[in-house]
C-alpha atoms as a PDB file:
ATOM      1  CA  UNK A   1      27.161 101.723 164.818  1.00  0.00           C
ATOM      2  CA  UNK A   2      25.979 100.132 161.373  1.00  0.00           C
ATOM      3  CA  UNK A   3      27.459  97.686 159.541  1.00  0.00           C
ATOM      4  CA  UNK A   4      29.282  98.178 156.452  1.00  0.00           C
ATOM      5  CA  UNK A   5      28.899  95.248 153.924  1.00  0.00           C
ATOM      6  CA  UNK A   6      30.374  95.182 150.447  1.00  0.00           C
ATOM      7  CA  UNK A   7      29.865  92.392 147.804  1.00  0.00           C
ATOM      8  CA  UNK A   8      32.726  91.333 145.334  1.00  0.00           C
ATOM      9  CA  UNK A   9      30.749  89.234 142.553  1.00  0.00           C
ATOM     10  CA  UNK A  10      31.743  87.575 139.735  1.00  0.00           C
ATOM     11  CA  UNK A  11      29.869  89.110 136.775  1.00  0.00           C
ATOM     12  CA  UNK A  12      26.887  91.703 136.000  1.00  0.00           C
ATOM     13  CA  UNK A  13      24.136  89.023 136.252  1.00  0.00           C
ATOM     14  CA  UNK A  14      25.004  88.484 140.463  1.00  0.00           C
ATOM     15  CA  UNK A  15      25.777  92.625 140.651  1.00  0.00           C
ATOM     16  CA  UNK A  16      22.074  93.117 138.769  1.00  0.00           C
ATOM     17  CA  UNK A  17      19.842  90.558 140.650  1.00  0.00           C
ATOM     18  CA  UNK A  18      21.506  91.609 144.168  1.00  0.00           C
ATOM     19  CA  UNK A  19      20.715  95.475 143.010  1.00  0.00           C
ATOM     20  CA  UNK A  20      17.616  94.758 142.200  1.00  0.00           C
ATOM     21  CA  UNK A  21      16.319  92.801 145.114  1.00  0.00           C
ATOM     22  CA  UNK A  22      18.153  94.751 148.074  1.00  0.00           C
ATOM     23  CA  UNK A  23      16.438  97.701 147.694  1.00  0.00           C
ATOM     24  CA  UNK A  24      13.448  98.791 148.900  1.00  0.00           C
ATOM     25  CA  UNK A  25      10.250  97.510 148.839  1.00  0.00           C
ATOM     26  CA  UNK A  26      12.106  94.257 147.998  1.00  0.00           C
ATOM     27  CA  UNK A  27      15.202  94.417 150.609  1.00  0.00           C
ATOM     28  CA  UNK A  28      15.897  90.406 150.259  1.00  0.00           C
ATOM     29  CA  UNK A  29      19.192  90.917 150.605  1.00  0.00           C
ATOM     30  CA  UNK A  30      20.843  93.119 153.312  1.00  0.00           C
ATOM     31  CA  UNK A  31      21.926  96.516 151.896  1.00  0.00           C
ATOM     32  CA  UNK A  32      25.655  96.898 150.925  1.00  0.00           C
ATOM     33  CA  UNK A  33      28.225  98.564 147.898  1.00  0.00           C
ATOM     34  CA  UNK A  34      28.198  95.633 145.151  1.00  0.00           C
ATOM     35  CA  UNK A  35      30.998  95.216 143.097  1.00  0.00           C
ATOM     36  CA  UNK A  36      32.253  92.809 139.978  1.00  0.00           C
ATOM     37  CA  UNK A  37      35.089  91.726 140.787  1.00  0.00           C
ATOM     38  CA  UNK A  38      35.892  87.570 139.993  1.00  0.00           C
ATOM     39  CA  UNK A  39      37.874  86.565 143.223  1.00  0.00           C
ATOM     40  CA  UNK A  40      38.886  83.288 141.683  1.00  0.00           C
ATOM     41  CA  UNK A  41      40.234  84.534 138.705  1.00  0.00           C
ATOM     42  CA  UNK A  42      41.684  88.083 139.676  1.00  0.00           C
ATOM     43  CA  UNK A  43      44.228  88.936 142.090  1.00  0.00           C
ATOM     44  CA  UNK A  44      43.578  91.782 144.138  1.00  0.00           C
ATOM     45  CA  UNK A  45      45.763  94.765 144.549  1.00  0.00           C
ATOM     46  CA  UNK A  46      46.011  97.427 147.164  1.00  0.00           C
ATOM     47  CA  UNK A  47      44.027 100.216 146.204  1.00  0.00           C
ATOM     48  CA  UNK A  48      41.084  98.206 145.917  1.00  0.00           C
ATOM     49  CA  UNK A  49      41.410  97.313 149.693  1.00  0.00           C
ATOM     50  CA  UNK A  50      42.364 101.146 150.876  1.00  0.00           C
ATOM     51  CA  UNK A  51      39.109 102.130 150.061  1.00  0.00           C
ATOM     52  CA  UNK A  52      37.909  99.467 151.970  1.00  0.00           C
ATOM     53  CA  UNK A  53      36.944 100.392 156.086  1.00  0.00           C
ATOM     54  CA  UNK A  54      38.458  98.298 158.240  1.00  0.00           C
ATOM     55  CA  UNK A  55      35.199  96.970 159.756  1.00  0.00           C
ATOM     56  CA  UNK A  56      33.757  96.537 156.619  1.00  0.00           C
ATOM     57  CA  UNK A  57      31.937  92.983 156.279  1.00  0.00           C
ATOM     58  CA  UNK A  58      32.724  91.365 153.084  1.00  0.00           C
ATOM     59  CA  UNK A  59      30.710  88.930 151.357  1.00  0.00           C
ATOM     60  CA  UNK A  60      31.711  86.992 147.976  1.00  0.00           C
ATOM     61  CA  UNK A  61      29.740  85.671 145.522  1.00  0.00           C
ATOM     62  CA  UNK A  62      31.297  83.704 143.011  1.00  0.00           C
ATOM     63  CA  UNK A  63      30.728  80.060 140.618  1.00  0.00           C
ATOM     64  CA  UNK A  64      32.780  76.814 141.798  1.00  0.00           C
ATOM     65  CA  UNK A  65      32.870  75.996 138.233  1.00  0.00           C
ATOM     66  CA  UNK A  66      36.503  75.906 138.269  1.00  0.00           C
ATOM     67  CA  UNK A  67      38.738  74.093 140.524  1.00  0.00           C
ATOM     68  CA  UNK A  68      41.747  76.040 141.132  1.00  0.00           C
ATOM     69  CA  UNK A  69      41.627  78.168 144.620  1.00  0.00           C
ATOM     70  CA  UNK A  70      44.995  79.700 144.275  1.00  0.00           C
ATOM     71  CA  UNK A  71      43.758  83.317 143.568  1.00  0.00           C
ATOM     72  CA  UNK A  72      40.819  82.958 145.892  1.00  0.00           C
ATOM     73  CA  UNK A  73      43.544  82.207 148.978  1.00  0.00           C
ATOM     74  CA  UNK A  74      45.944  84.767 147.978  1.00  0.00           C
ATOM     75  CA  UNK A  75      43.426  87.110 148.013  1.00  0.00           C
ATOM     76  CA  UNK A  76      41.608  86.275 150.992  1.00  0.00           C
ATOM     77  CA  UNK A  77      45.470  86.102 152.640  1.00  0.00           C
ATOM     78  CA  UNK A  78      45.889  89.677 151.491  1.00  0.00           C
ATOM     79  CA  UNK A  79      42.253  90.515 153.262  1.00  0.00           C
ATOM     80  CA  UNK A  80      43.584  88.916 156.109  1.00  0.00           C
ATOM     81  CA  UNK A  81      47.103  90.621 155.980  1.00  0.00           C
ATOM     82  CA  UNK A  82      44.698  94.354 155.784  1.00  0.00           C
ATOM     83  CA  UNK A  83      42.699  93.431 159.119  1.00  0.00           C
ATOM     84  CA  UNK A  84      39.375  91.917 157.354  1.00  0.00           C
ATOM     85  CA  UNK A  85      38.333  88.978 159.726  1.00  0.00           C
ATOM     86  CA  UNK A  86      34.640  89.028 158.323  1.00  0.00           C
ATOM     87  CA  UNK A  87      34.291  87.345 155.099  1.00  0.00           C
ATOM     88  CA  UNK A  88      31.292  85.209 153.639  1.00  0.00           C
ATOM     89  CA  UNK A  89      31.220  82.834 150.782  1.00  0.00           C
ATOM     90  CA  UNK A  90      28.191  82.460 148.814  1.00  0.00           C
ATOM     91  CA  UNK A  91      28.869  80.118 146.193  1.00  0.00           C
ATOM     92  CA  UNK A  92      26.529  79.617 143.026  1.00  0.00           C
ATOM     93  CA  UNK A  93      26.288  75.821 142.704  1.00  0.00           C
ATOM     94  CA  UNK A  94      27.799  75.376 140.031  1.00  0.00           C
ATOM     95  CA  UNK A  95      26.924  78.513 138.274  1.00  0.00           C
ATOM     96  CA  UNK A  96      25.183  81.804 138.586  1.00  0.00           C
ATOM     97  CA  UNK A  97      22.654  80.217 135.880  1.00  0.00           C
ATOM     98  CA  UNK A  98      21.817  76.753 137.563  1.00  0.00           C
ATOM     99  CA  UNK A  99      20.935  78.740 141.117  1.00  0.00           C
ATOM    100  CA  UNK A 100      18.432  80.567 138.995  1.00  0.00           C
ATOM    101  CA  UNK A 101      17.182  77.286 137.366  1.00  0.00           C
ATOM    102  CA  UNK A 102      17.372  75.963 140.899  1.00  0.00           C
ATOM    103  CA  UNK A 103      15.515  79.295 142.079  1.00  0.00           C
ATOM    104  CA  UNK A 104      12.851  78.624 139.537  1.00  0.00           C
ATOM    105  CA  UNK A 105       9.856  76.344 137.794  1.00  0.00           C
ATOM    106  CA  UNK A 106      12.323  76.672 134.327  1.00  0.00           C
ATOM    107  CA  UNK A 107      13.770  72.963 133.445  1.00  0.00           C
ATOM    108  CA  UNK A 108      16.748  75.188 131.470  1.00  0.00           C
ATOM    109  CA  UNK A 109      18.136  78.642 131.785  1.00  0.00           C
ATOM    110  CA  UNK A 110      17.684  79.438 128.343  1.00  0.00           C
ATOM    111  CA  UNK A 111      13.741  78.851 128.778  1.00  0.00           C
ATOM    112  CA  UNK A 112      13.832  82.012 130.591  1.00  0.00           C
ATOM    113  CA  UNK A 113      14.882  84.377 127.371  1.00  0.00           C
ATOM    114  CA  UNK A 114      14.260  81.773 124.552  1.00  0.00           C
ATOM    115  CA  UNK A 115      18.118  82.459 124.548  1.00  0.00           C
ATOM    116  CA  UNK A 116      20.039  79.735 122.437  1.00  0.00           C
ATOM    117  CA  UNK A 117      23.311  80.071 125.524  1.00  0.00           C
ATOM    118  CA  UNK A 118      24.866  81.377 128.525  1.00  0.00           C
ATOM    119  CA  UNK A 119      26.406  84.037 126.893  1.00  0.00           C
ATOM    120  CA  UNK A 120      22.844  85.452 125.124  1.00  0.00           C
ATOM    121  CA  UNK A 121      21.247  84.357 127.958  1.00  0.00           C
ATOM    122  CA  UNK A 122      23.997  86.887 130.093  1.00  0.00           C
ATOM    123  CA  UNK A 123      23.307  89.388 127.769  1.00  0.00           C
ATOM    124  CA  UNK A 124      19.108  89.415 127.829  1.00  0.00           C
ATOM    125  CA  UNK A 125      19.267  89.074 131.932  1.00  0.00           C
ATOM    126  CA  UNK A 126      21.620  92.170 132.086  1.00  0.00           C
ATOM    127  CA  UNK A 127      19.481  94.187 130.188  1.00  0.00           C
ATOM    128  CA  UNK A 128      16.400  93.377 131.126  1.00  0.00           C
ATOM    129  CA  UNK A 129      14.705  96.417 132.199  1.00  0.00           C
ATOM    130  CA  UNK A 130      12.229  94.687 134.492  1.00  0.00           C
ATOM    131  CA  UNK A 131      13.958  91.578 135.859  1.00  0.00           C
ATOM    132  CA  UNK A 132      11.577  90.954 138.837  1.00  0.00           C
ATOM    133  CA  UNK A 133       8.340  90.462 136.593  1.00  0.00           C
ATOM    134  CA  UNK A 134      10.570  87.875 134.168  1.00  0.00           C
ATOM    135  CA  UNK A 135      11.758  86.506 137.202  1.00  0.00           C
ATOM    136  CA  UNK A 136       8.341  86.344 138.824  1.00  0.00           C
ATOM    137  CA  UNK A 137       6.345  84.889 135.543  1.00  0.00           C
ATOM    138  CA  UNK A 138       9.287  81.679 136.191  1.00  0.00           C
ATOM    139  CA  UNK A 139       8.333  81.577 139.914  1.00  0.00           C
ATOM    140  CA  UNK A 140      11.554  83.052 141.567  1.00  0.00           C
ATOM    141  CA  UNK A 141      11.922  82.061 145.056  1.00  0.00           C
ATOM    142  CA  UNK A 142      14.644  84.044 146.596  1.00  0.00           C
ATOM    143  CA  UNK A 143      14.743  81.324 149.209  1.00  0.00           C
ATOM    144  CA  UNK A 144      16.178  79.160 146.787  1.00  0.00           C
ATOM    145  CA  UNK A 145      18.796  81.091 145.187  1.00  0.00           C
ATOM    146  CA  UNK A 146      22.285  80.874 147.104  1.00  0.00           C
ATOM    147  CA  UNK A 147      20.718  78.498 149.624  1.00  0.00           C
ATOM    148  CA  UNK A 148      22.790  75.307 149.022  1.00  0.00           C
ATOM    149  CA  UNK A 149      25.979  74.659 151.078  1.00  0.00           C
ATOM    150  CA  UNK A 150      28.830  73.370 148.682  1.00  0.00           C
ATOM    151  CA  UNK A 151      29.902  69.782 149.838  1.00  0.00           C
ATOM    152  CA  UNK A 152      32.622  69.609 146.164  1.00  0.00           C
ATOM    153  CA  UNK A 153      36.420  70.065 146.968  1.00  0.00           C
ATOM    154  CA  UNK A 154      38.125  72.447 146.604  1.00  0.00           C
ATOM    155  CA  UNK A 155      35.320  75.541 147.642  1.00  0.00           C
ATOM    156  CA  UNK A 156      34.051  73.044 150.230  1.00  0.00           C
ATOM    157  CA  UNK A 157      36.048  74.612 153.186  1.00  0.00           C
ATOM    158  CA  UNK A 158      34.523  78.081 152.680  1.00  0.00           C
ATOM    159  CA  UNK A 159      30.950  76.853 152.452  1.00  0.00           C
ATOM    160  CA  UNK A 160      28.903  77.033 155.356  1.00  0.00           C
ATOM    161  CA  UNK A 161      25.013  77.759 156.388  1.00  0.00           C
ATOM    162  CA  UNK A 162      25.794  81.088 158.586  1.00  0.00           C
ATOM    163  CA  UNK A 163      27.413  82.657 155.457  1.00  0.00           C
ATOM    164  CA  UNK A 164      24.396  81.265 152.988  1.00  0.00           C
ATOM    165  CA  UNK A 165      21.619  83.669 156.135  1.00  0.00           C
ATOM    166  CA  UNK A 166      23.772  86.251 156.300  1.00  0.00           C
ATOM    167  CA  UNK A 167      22.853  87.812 153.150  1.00  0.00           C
ATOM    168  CA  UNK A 168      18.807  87.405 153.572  1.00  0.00           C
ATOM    169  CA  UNK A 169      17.064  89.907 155.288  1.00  0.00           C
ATOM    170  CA  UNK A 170      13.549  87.567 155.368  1.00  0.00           C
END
């Protein structure tokens, strides 16, 4: 039997890189449904888990940016509650944009656009209709990206190095 894996992330910029580069001939990242949905900010209700399978693997990708972890727990109580024991945490240190600085030779993440801010700099990596060559002329190295286990309170407890391989295929 196959796994089932299904990605909540926090904006279009994780959904687009992670449908880009778990596809085929790239397949980085194992193969799964990816979905924006925030987990820290959002509360989940119960038709978004219904459609769910039970042995569905679920892996979250979200910024520690913030440090309030009230929704995140409620939510991940109400996974529980449904019968989901397989969750993974892949947290952008602190931001989706400084993994990708991280990931990269670029000393700022508007070097990548010319972009004078996060939110143009959103905008241009969202619709960019070929992300891998931008992303390879700035020396992307997949390795990199999501690779760092989060040592800051209060994410700190849901960061570890088996949820951080989990998501690589290489």
């Amino acid at each position: 039997m196959s796994k089932i894996y299904h990605y909540f992330v926090e904006g279009e910029c994780e959904q687009k890189l992670l449908n880009t580069y778990r596809v085929s001939p790239y397949e980085l990242f194992i193969s799964g449904k990816v979905t924006v949905f925030n987990f820290i900010n959002k509360k989940l209700d119960y038709s978004r888990i219904r459609v769910l399978d039970r042995s569905t693997i679920i892996i979250l990708v979200y910024d520690i940016d913030v440090n309030v972890t009230k929704t995140l727990e409620y939510n991940l109580s109400l996974l529980k509650k449904f019968g989901f024991n397989k969750i993974y945490h892949i947290q952008s240190i602190n931001n989706f944009e400084d993994e990708i600085v991280f990931s990269t030779d670029i000393p700022n993440i508007n070097k990548l656009f010319n972009t004078q801010g996060n939110d143009e700099f959103k905008s241009e990596f969202i619709h960019c209709s070929n992300i891998i060559k931008k992303l390879n002329d700035v020396k992307f190295n997949v390795d990199k990206i999501w690779s760092r286990v989060n040592t800051k309170e209060p994410f700190n407890k849901y960061s570890n190095f088996e949820s951080l391989k989990i998501i690589k295929t290489k």
